[in-house]
N, C-alpha and C. Protein backbone atom coordinates (compact mmCIF):
# COMPACT_ATOMS: atom_id res chain seq x y z
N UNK A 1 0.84 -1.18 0.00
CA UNK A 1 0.00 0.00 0.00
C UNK A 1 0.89 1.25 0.00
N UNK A 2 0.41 2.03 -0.88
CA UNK A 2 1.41 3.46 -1.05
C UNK A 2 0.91 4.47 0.00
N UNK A 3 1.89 4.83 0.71
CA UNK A 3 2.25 5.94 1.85
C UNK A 3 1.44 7.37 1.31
N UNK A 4 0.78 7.79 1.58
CA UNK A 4 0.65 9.67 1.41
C UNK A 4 1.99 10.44 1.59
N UNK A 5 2.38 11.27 1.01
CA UNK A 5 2.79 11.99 0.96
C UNK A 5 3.74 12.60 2.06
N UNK A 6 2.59 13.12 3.64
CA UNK A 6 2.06 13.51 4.52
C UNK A 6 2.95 12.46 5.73
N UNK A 7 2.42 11.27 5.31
CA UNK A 7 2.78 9.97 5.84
C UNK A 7 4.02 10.44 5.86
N UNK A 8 4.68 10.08 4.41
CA UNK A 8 6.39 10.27 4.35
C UNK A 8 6.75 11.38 4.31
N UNK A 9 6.37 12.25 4.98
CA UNK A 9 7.11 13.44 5.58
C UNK A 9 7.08 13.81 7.06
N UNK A 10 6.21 12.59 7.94
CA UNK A 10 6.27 12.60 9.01
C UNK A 10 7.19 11.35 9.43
N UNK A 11 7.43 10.50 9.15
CA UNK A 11 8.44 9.80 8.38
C UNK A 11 9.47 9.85 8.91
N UNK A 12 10.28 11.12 7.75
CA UNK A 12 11.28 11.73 7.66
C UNK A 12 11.44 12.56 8.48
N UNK A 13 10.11 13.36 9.26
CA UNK A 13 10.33 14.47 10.08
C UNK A 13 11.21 13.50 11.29
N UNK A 14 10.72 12.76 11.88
CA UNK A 14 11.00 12.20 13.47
C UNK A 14 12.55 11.48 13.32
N UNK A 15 12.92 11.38 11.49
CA UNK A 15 14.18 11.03 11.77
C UNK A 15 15.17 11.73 11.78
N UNK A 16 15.64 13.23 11.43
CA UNK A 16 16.06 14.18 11.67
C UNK A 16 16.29 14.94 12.76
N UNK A 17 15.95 14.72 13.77
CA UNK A 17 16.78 15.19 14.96
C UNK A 17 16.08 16.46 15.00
N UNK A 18 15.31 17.03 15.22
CA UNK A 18 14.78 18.19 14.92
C UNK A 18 14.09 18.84 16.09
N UNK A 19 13.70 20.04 16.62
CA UNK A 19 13.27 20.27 17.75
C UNK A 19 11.60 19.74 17.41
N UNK A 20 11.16 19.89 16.90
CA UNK A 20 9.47 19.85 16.20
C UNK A 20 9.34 18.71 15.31
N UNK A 21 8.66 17.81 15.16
CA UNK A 21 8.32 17.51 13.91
C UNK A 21 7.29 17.93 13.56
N UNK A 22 6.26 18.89 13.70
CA UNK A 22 5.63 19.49 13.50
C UNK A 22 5.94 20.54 12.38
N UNK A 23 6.84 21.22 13.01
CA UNK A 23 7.90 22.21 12.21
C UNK A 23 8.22 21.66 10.85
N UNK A 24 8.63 20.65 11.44
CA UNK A 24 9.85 19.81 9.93
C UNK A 24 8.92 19.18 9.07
N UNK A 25 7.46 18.59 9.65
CA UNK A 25 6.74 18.62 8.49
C UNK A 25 6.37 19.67 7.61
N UNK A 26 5.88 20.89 8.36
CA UNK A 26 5.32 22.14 7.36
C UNK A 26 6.39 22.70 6.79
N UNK A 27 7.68 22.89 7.14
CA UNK A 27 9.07 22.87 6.02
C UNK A 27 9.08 21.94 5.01
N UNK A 28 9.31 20.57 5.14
CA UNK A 28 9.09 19.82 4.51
C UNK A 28 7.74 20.00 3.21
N UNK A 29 7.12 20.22 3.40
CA UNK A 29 5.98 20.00 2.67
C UNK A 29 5.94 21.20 1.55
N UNK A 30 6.47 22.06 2.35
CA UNK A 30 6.31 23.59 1.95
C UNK A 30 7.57 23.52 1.25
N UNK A 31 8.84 22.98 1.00
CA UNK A 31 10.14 22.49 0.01
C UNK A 31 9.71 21.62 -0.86
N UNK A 32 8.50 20.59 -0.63
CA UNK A 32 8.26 20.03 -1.71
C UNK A 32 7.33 20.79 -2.42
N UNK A 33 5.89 21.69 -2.23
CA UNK A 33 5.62 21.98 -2.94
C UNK A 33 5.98 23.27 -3.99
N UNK A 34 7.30 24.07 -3.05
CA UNK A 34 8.29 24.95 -4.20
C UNK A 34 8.90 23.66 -4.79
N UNK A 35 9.21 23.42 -4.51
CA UNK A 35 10.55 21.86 -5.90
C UNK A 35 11.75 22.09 -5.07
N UNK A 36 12.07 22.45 -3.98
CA UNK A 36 13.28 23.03 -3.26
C UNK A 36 13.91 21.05 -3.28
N UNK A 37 13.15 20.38 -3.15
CA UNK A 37 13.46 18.82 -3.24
C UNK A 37 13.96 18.60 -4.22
N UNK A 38 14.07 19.18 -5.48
CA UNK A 38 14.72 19.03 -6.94
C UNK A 38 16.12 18.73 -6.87
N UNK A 39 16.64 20.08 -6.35
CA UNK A 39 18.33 19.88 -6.16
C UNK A 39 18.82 20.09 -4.76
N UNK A 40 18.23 20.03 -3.59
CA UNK A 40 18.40 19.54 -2.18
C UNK A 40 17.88 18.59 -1.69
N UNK A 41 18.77 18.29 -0.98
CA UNK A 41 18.59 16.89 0.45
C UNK A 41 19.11 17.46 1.31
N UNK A 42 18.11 16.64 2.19
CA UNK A 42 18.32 16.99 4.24
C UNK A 42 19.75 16.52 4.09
N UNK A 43 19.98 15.29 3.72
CA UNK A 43 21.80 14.92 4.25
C UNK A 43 22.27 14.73 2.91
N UNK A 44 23.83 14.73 2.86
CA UNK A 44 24.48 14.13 1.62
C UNK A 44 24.71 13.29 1.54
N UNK A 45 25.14 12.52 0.25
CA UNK A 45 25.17 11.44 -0.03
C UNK A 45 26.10 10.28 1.01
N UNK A 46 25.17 9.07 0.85
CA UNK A 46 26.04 8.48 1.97
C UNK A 46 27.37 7.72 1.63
N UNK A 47 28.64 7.78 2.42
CA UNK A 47 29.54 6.98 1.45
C UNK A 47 29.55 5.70 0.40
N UNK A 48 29.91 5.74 -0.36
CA UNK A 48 29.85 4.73 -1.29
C UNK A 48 28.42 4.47 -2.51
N UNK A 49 27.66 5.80 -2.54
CA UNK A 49 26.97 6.62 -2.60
C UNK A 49 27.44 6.53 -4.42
N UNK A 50 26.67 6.31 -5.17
CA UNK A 50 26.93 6.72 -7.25
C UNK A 50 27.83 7.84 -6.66
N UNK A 51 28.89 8.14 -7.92
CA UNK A 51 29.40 8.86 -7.77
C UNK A 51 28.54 10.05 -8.52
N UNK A 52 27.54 10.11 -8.89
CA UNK A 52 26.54 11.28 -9.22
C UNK A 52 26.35 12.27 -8.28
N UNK A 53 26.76 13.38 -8.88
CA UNK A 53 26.77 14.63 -7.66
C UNK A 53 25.19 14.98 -7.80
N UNK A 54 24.88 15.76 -6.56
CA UNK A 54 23.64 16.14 -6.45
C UNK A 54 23.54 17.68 -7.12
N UNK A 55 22.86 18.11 -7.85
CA UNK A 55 22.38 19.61 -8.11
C UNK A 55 23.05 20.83 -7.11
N UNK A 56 22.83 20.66 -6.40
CA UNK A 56 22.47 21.60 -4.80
C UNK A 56 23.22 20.76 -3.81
N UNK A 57 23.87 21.79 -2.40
CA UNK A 57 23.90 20.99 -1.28
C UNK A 57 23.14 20.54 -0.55
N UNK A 58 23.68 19.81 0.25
CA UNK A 58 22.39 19.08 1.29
C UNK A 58 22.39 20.10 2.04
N UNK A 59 20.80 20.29 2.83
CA UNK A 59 20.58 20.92 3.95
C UNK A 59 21.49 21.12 4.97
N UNK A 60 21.47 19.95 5.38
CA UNK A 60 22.85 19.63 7.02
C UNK A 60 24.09 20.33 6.40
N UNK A 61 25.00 20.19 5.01
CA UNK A 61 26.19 20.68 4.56
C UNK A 61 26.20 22.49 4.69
N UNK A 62 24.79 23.11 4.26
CA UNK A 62 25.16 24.12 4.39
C UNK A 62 24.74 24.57 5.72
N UNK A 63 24.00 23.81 6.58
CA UNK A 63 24.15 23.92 8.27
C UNK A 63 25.29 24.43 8.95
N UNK A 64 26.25 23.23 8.20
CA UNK A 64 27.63 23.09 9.13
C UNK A 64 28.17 24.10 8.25
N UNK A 65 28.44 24.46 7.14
CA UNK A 65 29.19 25.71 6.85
C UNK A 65 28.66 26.89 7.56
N UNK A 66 26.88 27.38 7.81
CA UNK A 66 26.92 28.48 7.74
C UNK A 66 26.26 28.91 9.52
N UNK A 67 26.02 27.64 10.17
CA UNK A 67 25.50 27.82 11.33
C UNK A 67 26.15 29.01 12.36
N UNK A 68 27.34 29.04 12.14
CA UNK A 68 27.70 29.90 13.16
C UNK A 68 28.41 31.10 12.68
N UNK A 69 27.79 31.42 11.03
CA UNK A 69 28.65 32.79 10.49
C UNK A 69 27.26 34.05 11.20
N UNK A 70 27.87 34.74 11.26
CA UNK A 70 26.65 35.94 11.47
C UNK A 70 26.42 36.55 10.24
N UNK A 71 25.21 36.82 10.61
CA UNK A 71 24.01 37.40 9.31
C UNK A 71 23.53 36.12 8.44
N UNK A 72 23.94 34.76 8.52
CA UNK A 72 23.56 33.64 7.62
C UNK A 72 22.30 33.42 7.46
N UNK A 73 21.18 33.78 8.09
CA UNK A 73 19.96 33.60 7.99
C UNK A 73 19.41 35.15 7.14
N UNK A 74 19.88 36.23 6.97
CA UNK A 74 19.57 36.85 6.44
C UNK A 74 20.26 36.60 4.63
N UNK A 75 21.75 36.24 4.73
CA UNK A 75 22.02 35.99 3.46
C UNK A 75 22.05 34.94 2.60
N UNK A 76 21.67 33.57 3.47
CA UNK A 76 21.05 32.65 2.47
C UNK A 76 19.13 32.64 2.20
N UNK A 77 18.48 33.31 3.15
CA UNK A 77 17.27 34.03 2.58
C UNK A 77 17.23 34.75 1.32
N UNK A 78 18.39 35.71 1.42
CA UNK A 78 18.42 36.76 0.08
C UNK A 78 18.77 35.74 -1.10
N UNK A 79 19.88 35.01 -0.76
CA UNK A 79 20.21 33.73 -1.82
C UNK A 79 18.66 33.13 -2.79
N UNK A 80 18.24 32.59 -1.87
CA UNK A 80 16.59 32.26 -2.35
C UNK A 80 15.99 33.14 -3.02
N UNK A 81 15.96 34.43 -3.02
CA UNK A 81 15.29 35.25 -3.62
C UNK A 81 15.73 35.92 -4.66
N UNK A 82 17.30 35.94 -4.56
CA UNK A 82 18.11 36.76 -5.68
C UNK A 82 18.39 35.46 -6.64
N UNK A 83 19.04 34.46 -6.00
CA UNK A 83 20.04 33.61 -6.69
C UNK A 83 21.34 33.90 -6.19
N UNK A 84 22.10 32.85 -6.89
CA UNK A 84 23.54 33.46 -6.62
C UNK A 84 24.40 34.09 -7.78
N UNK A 85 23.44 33.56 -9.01
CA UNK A 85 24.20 34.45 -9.90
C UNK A 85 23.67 34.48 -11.01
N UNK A 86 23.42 35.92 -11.59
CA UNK A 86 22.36 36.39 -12.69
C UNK A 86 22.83 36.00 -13.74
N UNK A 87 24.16 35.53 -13.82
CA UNK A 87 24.93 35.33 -14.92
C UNK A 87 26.10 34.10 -14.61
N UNK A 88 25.13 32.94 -15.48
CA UNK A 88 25.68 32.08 -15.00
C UNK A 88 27.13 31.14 -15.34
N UNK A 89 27.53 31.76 -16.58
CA UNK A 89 28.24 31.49 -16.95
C UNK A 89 30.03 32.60 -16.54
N UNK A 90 29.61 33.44 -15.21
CA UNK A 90 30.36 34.03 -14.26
C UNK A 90 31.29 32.98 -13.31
N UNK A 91 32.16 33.29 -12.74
CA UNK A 91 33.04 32.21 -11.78
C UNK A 91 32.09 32.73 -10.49
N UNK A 92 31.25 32.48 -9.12
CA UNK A 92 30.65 32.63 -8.15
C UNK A 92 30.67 32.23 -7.06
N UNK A 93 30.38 32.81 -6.14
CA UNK A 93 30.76 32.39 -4.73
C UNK A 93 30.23 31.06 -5.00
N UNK A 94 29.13 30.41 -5.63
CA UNK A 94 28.68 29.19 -5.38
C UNK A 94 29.36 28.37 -6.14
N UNK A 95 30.20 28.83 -6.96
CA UNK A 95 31.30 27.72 -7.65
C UNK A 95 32.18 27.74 -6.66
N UNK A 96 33.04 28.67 -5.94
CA UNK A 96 33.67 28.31 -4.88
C UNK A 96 33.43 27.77 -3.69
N UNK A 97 32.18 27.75 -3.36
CA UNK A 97 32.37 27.41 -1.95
C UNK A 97 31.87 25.34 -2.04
N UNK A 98 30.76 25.61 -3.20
CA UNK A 98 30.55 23.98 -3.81
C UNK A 98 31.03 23.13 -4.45
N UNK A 99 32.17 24.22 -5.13
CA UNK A 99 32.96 23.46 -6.53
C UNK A 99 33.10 21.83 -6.01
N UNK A 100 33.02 21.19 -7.02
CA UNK A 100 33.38 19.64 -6.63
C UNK A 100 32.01 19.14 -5.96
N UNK A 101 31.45 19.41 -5.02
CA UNK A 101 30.37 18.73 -4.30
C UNK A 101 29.11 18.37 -5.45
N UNK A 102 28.57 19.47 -6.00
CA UNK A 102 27.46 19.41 -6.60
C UNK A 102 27.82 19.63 -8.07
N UNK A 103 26.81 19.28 -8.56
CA UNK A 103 26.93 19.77 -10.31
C UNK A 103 26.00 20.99 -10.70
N UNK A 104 25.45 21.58 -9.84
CA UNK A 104 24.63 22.64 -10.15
C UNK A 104 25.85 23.73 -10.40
N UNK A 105 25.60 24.71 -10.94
CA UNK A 105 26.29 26.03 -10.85
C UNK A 105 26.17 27.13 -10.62
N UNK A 106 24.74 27.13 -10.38
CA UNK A 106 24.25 28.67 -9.84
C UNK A 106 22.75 28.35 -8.73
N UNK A 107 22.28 28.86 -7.99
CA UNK A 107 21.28 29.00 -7.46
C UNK A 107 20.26 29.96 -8.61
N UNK A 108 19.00 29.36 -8.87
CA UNK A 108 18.52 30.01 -9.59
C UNK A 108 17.47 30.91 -8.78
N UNK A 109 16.73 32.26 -9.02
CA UNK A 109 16.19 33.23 -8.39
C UNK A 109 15.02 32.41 -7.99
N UNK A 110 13.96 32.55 -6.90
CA UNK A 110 13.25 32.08 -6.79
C UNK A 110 11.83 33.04 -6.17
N UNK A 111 12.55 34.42 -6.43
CA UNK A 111 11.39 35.70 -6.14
C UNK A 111 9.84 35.24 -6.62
N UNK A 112 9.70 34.66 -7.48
CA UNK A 112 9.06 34.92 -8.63
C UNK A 112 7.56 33.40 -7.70
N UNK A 113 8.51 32.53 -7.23
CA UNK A 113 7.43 31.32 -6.45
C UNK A 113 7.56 30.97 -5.31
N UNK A 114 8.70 31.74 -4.39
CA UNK A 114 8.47 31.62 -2.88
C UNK A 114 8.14 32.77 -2.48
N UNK A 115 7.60 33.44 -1.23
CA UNK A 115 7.33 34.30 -0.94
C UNK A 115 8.52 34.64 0.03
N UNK A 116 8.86 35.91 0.78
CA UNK A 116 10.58 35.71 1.22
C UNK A 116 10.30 35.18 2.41
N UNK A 117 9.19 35.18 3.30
CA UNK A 117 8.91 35.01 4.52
C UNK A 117 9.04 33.50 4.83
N UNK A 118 8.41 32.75 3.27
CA UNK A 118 8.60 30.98 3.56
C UNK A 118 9.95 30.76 3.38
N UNK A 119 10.86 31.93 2.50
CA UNK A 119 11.80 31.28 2.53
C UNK A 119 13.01 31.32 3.62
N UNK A 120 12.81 32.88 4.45
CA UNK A 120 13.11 32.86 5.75
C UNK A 120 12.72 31.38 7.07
N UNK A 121 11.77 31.59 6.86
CA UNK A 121 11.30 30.38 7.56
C UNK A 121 11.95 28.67 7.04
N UNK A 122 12.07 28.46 5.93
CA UNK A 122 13.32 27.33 5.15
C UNK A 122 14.80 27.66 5.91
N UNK A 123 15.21 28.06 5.76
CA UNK A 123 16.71 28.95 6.22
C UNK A 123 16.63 28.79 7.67
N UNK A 124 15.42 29.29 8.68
CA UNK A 124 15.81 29.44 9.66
C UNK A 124 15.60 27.43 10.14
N UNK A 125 14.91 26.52 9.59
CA UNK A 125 14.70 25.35 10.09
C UNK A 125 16.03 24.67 9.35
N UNK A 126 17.00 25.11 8.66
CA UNK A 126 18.13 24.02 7.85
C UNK A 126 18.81 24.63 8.59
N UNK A 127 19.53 25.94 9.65
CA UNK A 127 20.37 26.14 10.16
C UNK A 127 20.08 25.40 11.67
N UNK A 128 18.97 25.53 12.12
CA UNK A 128 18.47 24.51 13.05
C UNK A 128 18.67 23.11 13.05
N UNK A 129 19.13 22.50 11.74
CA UNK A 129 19.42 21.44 11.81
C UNK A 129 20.70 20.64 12.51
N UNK A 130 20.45 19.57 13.39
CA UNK A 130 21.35 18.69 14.46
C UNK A 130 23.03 18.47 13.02
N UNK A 131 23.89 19.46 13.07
CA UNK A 131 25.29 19.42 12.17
C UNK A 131 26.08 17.77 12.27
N UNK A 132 25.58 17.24 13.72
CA UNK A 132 26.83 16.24 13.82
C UNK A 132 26.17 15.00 13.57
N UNK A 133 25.34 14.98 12.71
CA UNK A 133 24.69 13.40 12.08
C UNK A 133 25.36 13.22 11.36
């Protein structure tokens, strides 16, 4: 019998380490129905893992990079809304800081189908995320 949706995102919520699963469902749900699930995952790949890079970093990866920079919740919010680069065929902070991890190359703008507040609210539950899984 096939799971709802709902099902497997409560699921996933209780296995994440999370203060809420409450929370981590309506994130959850609210990443799947932007497509934020397209080229992110909660964790990265596990060792021994295709060597197929993922689009995007995992949630937890940019946790542990950005959990303890100040202003990170304001500038990976703006990220979501701007992008990282209007021009993609530019060298970008997101080629440097991902180079090698992912095969994506730019964050694409996302003004246009998140609203900034959900995406504040995304940002503030992936920096919340438990770093040492």
């Amino acid at each position: 019998m096939k799971r709802s949706l709902s099902a497997c995102l409560v699921a996933l919520a209780c296995t994440l380490g999370v203060a809420s699963a409450d929370d981590a469902v309506a994130v959850l749900t609210l990443a799947h129905d932007r497509g934020c699930l397209a080229c992110h995952a909660i964790d990265g790949r596990p060792s021994g893992a295709p060597a197929v890079l993922p689009v995007g970093p995992a949630w937890r990866d940019l946790a542990r990079r950005y959990k303890s920079v100040k202003g990170a919740q304001q500038t990976l919010t703006a990220k979501i809304m701007t992008g990282s680069s209007p021009e993609p065929d530019r060298s970008t902070a997101y080629e440097r800081h991902w180079g090698g991890q992912v095969r994506g190359e730019f964050m694409p703008s996302h003004r246009t189908t998140i609203p900034e507040v959900e995406a504040a609210r995304l940002v503030a539950w992936i920096l919340a995320l438990d770093i040492d899984r």
